[in-house]
PDB file of N, CA and C in Angstrom:
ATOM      1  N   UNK A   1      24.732 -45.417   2.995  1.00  0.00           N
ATOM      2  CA  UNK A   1      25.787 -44.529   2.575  1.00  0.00           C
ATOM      3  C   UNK A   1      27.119 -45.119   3.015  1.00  0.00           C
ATOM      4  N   UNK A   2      28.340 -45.279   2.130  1.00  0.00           N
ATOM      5  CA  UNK A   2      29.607 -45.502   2.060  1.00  0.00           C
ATOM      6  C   UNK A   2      30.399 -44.409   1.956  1.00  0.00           C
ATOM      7  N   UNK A   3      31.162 -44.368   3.188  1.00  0.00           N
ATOM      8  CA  UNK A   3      32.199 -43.385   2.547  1.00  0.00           C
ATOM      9  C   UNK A   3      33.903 -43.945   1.777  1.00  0.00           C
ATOM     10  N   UNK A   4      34.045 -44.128   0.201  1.00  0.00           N
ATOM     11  CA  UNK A   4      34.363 -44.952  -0.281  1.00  0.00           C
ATOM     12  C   UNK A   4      36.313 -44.780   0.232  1.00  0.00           C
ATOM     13  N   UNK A   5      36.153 -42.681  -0.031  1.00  0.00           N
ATOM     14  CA  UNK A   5      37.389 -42.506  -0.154  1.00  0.00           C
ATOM     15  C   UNK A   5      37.650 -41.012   0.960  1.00  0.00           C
ATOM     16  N   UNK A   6      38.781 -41.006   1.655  1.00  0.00           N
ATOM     17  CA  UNK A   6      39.140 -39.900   2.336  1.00  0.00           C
ATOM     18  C   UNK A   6      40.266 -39.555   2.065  1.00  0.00           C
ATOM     19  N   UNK A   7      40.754 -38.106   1.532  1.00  0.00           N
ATOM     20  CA  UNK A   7      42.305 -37.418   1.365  1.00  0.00           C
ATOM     21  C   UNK A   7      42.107 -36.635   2.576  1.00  0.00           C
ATOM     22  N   UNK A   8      43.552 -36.539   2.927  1.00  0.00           N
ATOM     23  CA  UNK A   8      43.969 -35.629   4.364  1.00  0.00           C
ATOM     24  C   UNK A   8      45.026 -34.967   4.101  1.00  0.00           C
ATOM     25  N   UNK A   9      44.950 -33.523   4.132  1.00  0.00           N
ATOM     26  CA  UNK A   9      46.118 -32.469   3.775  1.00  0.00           C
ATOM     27  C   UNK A   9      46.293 -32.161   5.270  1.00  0.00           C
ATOM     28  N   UNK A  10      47.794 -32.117   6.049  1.00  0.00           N
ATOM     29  CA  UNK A  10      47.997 -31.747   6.946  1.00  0.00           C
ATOM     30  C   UNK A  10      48.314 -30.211   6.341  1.00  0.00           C
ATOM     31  N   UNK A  11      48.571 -29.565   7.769  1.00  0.00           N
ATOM     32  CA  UNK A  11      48.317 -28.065   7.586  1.00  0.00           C
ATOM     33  C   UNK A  11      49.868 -27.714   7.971  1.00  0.00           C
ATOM     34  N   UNK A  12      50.868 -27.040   7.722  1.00  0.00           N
ATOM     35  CA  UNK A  12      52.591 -27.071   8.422  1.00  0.00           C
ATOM     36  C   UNK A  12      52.337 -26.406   9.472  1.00  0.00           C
ATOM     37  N   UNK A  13      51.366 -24.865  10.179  1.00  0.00           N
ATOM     38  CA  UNK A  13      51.802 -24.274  11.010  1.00  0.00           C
ATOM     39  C   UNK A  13      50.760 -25.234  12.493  1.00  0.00           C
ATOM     40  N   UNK A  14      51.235 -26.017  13.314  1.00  0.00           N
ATOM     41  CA  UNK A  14      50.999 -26.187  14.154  1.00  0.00           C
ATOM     42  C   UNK A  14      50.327 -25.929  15.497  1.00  0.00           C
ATOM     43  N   UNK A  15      50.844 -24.459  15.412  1.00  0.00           N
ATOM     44  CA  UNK A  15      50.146 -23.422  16.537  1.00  0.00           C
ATOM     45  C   UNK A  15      48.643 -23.130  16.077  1.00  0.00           C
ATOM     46  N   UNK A  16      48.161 -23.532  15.018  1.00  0.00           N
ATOM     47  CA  UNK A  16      46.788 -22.835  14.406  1.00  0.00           C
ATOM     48  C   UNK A  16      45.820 -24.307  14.838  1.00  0.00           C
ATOM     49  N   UNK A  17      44.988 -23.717  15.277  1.00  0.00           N
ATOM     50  CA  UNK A  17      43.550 -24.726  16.075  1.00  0.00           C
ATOM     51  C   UNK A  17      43.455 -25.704  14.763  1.00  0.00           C
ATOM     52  N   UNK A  18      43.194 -25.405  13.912  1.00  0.00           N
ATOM     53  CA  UNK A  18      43.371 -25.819  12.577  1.00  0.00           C
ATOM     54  C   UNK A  18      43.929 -26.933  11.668  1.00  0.00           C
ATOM     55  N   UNK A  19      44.145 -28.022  11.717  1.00  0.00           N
ATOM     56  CA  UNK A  19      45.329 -29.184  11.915  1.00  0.00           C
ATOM     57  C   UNK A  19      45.576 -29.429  10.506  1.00  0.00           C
ATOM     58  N   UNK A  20      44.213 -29.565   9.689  1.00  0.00           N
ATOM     59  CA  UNK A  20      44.238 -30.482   8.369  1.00  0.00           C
ATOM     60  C   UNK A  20      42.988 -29.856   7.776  1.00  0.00           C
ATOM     61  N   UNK A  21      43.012 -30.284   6.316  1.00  0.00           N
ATOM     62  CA  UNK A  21      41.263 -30.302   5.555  1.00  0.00           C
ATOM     63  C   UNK A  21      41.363 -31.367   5.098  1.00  0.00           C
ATOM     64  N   UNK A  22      40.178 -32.029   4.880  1.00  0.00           N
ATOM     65  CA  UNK A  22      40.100 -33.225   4.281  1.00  0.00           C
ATOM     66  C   UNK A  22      39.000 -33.060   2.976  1.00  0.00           C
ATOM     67  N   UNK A  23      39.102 -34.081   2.353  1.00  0.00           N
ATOM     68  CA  UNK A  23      37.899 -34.307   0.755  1.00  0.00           C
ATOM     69  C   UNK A  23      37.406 -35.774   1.492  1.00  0.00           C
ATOM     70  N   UNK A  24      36.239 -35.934   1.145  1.00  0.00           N
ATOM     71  CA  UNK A  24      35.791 -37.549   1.283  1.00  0.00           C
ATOM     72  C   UNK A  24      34.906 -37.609   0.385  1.00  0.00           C
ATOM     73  N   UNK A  25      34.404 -39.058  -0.252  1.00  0.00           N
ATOM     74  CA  UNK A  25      33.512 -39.261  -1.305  1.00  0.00           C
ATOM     75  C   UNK A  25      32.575 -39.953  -0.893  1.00  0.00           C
ATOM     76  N   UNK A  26      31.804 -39.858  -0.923  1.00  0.00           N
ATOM     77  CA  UNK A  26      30.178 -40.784  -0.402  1.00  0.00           C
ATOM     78  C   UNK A  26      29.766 -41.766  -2.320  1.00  0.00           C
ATOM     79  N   UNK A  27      29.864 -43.456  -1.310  1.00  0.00           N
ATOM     80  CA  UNK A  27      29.382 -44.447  -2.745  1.00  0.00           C
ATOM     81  C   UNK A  27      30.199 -44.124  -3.629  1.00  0.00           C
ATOM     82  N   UNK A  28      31.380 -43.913  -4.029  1.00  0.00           N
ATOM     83  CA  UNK A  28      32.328 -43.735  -5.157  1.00  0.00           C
ATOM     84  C   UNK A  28      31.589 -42.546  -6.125  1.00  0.00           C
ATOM     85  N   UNK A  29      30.463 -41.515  -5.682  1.00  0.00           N
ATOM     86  CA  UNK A  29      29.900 -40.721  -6.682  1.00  0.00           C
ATOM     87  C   UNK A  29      29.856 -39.305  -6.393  1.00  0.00           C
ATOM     88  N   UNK A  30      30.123 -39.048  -5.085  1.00  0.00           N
ATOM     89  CA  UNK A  30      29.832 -37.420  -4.387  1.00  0.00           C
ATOM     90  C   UNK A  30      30.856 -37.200  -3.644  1.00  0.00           C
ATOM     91  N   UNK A  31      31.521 -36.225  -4.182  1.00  0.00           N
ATOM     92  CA  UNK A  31      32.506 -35.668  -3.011  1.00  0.00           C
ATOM     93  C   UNK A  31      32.209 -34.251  -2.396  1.00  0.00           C
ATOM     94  N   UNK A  32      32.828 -34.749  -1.209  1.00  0.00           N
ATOM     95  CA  UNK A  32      32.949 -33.527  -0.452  1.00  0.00           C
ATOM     96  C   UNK A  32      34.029 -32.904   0.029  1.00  0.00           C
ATOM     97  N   UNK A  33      34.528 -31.959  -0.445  1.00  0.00           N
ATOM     98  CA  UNK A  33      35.719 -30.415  -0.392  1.00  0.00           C
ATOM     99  C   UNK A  33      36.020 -29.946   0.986  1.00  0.00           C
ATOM    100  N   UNK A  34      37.347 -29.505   1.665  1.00  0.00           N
ATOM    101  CA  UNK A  34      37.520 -28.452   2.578  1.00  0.00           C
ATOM    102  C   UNK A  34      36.733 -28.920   3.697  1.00  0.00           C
ATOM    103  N   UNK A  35      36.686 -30.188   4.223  1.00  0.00           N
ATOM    104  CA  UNK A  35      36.049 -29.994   5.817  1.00  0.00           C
ATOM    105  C   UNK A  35      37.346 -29.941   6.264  1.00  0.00           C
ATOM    106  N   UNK A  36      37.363 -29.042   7.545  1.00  0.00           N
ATOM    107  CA  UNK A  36      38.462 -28.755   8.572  1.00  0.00           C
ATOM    108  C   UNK A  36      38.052 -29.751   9.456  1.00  0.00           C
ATOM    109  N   UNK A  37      39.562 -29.729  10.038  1.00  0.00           N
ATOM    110  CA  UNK A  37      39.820 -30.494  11.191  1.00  0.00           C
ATOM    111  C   UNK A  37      40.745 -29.614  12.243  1.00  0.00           C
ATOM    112  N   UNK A  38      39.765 -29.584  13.252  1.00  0.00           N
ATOM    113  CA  UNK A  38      40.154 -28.718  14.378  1.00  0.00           C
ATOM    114  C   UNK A  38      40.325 -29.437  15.612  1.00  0.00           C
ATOM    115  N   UNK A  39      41.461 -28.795  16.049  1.00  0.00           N
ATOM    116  CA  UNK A  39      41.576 -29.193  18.133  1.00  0.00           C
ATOM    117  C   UNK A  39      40.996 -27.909  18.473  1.00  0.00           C
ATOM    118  N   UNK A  40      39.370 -28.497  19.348  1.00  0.00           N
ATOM    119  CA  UNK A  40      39.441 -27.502  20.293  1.00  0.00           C
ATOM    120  C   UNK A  40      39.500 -28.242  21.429  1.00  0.00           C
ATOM    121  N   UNK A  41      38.808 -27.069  22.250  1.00  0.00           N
ATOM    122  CA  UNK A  41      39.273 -27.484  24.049  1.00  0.00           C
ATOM    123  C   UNK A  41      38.454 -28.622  24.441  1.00  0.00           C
ATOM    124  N   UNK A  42      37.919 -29.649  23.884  1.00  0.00           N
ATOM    125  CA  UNK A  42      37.520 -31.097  24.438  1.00  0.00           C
ATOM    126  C   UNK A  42      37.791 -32.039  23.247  1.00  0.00           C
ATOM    127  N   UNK A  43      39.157 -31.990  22.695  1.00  0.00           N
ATOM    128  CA  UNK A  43      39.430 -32.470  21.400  1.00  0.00           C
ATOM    129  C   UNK A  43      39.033 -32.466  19.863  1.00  0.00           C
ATOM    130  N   UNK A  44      39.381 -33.116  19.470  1.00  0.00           N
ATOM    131  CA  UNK A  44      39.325 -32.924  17.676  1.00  0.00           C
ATOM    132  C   UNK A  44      38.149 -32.824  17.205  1.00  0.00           C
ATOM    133  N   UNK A  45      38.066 -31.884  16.391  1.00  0.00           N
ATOM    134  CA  UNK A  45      36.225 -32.202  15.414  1.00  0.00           C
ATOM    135  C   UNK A  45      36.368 -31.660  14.013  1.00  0.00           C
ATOM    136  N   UNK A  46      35.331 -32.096  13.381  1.00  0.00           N
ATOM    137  CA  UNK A  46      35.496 -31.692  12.223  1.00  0.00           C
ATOM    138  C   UNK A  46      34.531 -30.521  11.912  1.00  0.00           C
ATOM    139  N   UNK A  47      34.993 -29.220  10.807  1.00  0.00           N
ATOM    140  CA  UNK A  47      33.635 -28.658  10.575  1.00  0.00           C
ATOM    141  C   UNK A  47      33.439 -28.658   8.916  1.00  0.00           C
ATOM    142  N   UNK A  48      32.071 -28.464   8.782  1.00  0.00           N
ATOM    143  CA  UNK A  48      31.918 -28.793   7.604  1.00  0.00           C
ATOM    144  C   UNK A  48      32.044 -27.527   6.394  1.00  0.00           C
ATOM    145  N   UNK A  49      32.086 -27.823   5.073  1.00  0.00           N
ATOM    146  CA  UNK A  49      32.725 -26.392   4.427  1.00  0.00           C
ATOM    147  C   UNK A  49      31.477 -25.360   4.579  1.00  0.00           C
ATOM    148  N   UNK A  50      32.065 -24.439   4.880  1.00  0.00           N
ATOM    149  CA  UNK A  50      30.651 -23.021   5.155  1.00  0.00           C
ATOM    150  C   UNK A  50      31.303 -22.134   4.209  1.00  0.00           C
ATOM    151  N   UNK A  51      30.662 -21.060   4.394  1.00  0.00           N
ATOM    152  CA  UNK A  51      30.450 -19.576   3.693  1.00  0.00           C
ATOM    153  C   UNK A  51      30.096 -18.477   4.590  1.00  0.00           C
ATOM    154  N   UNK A  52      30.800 -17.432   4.416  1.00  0.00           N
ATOM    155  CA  UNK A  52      30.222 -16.235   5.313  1.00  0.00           C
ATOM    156  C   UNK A  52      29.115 -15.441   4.890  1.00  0.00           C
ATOM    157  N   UNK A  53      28.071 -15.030   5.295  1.00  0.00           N
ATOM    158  CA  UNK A  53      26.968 -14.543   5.306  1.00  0.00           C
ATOM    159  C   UNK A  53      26.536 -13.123   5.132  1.00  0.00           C
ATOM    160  N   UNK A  54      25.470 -12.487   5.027  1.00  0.00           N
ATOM    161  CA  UNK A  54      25.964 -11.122   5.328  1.00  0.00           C
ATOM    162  C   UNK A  54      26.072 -10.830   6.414  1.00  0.00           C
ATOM    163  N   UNK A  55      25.819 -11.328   7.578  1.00  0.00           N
ATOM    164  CA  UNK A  55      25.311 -10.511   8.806  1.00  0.00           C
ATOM    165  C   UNK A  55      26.691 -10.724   9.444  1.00  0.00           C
ATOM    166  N   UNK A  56      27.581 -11.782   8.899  1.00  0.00           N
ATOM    167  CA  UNK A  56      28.958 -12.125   8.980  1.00  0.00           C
ATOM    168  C   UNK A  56      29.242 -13.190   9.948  1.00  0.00           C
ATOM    169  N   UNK A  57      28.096 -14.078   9.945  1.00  0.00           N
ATOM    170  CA  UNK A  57      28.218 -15.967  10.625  1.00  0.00           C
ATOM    171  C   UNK A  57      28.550 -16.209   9.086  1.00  0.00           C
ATOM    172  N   UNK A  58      28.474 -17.727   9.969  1.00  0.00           N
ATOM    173  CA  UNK A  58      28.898 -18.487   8.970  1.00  0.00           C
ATOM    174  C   UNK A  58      27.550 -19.766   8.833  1.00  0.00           C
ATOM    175  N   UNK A  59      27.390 -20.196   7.551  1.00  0.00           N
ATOM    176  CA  UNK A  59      26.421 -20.928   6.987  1.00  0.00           C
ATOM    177  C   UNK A  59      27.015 -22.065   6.485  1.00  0.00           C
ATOM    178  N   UNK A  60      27.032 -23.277   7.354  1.00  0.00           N
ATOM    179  CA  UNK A  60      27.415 -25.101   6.459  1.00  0.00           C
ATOM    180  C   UNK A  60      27.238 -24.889   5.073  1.00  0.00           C
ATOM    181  N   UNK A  61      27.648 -24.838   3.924  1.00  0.00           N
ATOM    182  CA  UNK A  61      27.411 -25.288   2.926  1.00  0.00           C
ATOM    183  C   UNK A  61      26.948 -26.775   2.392  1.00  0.00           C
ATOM    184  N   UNK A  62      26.867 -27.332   3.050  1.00  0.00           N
ATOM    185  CA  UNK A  62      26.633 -29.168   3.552  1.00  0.00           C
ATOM    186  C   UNK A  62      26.701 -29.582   4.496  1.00  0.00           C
ATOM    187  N   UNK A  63      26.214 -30.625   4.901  1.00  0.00           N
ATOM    188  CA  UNK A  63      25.996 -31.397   6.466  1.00  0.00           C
ATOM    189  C   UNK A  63      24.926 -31.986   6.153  1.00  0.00           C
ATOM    190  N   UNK A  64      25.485 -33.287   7.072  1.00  0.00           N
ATOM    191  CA  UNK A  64      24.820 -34.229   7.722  1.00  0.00           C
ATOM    192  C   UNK A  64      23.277 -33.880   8.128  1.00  0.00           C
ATOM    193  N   UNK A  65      22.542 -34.835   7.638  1.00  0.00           N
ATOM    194  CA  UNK A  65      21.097 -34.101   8.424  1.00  0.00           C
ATOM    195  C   UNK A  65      20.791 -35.043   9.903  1.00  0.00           C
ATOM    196  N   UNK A  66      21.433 -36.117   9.960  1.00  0.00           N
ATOM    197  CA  UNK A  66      21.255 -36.508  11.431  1.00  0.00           C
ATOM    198  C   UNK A  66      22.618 -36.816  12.085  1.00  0.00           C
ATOM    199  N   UNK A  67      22.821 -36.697  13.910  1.00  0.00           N
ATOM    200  CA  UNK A  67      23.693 -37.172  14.709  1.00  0.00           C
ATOM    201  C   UNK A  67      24.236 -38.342  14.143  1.00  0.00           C
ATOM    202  N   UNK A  68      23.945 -39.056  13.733  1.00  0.00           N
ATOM    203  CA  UNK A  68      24.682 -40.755  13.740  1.00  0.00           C
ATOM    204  C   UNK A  68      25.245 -40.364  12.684  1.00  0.00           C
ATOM    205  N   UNK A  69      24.799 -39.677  11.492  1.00  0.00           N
ATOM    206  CA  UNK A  69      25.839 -39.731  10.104  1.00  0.00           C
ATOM    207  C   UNK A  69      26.624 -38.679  10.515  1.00  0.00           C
ATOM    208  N   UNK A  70      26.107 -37.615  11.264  1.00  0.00           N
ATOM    209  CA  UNK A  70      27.591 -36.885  11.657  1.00  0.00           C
ATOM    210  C   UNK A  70      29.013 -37.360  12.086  1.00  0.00           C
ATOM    211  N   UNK A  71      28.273 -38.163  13.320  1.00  0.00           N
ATOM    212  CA  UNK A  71      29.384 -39.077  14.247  1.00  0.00           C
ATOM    213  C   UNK A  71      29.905 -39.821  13.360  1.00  0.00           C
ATOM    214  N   UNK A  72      29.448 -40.644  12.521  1.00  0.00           N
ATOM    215  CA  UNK A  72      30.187 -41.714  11.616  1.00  0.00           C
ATOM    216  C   UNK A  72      30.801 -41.001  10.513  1.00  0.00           C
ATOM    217  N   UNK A  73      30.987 -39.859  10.022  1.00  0.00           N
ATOM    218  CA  UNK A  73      31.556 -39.177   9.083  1.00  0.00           C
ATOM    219  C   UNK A  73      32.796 -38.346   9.930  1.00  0.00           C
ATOM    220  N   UNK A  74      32.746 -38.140  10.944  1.00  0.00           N
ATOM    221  CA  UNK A  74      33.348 -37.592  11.872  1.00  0.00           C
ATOM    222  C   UNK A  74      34.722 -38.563  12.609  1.00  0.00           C
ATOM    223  N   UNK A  75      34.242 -39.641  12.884  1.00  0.00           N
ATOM    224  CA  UNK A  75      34.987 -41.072  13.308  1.00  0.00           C
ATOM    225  C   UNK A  75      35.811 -41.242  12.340  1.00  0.00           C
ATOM    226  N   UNK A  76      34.873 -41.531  10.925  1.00  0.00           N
ATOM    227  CA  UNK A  76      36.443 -41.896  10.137  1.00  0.00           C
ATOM    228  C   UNK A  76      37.245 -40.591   9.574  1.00  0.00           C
ATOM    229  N   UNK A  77      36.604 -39.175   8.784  1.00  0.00           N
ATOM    230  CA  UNK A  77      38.091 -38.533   8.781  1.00  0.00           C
ATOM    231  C   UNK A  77      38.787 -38.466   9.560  1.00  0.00           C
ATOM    232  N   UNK A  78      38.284 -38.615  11.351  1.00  0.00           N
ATOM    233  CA  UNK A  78      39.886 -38.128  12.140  1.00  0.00           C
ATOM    234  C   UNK A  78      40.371 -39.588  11.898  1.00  0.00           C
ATOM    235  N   UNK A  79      39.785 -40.511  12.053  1.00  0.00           N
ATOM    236  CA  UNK A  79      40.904 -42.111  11.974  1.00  0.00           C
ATOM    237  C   UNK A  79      41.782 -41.459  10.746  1.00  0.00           C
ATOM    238  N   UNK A  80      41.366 -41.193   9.429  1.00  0.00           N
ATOM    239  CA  UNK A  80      42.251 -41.050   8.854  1.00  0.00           C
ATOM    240  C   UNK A  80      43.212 -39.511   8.640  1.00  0.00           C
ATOM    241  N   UNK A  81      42.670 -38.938   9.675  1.00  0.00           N
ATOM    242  CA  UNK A  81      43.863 -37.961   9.897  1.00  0.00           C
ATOM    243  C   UNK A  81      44.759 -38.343  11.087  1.00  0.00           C
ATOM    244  N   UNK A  82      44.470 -39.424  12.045  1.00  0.00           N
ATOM    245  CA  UNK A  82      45.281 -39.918  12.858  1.00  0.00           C
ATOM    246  C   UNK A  82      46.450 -40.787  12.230  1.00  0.00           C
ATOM    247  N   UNK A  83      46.028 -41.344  11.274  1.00  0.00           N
ATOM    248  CA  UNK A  83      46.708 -42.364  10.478  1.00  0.00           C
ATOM    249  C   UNK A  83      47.781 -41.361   9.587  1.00  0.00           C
ATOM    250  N   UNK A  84      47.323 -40.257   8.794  1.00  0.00           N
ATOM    251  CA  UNK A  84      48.257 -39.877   8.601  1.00  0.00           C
ATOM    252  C   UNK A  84      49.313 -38.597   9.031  1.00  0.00           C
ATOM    253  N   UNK A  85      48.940 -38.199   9.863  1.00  0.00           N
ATOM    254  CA  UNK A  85      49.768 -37.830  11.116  1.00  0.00           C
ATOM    255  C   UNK A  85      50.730 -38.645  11.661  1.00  0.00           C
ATOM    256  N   UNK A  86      50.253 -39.807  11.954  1.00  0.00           N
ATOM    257  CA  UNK A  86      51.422 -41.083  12.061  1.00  0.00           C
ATOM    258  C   UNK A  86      52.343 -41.339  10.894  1.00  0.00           C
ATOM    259  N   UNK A  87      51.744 -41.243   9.851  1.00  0.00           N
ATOM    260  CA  UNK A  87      52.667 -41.490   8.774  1.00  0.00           C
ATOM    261  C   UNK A  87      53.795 -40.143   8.495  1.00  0.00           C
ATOM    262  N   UNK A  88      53.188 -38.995   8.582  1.00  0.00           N
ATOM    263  CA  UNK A  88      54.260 -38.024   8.770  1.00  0.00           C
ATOM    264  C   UNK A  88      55.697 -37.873   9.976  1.00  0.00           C
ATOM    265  N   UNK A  89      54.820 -38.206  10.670  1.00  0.00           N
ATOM    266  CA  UNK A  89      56.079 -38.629  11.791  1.00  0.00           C
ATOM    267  C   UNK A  89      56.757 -39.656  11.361  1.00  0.00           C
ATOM    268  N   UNK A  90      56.553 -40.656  10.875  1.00  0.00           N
ATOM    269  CA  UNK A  90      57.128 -41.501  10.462  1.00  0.00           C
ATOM    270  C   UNK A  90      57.991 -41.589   9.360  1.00  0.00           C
ATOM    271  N   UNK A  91      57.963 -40.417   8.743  1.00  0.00           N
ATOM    272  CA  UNK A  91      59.031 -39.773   7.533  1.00  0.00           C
ATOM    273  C   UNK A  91      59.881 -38.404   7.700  1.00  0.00           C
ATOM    274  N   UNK A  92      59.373 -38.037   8.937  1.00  0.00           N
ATOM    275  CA  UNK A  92      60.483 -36.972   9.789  1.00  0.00           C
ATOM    276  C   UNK A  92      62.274 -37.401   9.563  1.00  0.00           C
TER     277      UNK A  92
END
């Protein structure tokens, strides 16, 4: 698996745990919508797009079925939400 392509929408209000969503495409053929990118309290992570339930959790709508493709899907959207975070500052 390749992840060919990543978009990163920063988010304007700052104060919200909440930073960005991103799209990424797996092999130039499957994309994937709305994963968040969150700071919590041991740094950045991503979650993947869910749905609320009845019982009123929330249910992944997609994910990773093992640790390593998590981590490696995880590694590069924040690289490329680090990258463009830099680039926004950089047009301040």
């Amino acid at each position: 698996m390749k992840i060919s392509d990543i978009r990163v929408r920063l988010l304007s209000n700052a104060e919200n745990k909440m930073k960005a969503t991103a799209s990424f495409t797996i092999d130039d053929c499957f994309v994937i919508h709305e994963v968040r990118i969150i700071e919590g309290s041991k740094g950045m992570f991503i979650a993947m797009p869910s749905r609320k339930i009845a019982n009123g959790d929330y249910k992944d709508i997609c994910h990773p079925i093992d640790t390593a493709t998590r981590n490696s899907i995880e590694a590069q959207i924040l690289e490329s939400y680090d990258k463009a975070c830099a680039l926004a500052q950089a047009g301040e």
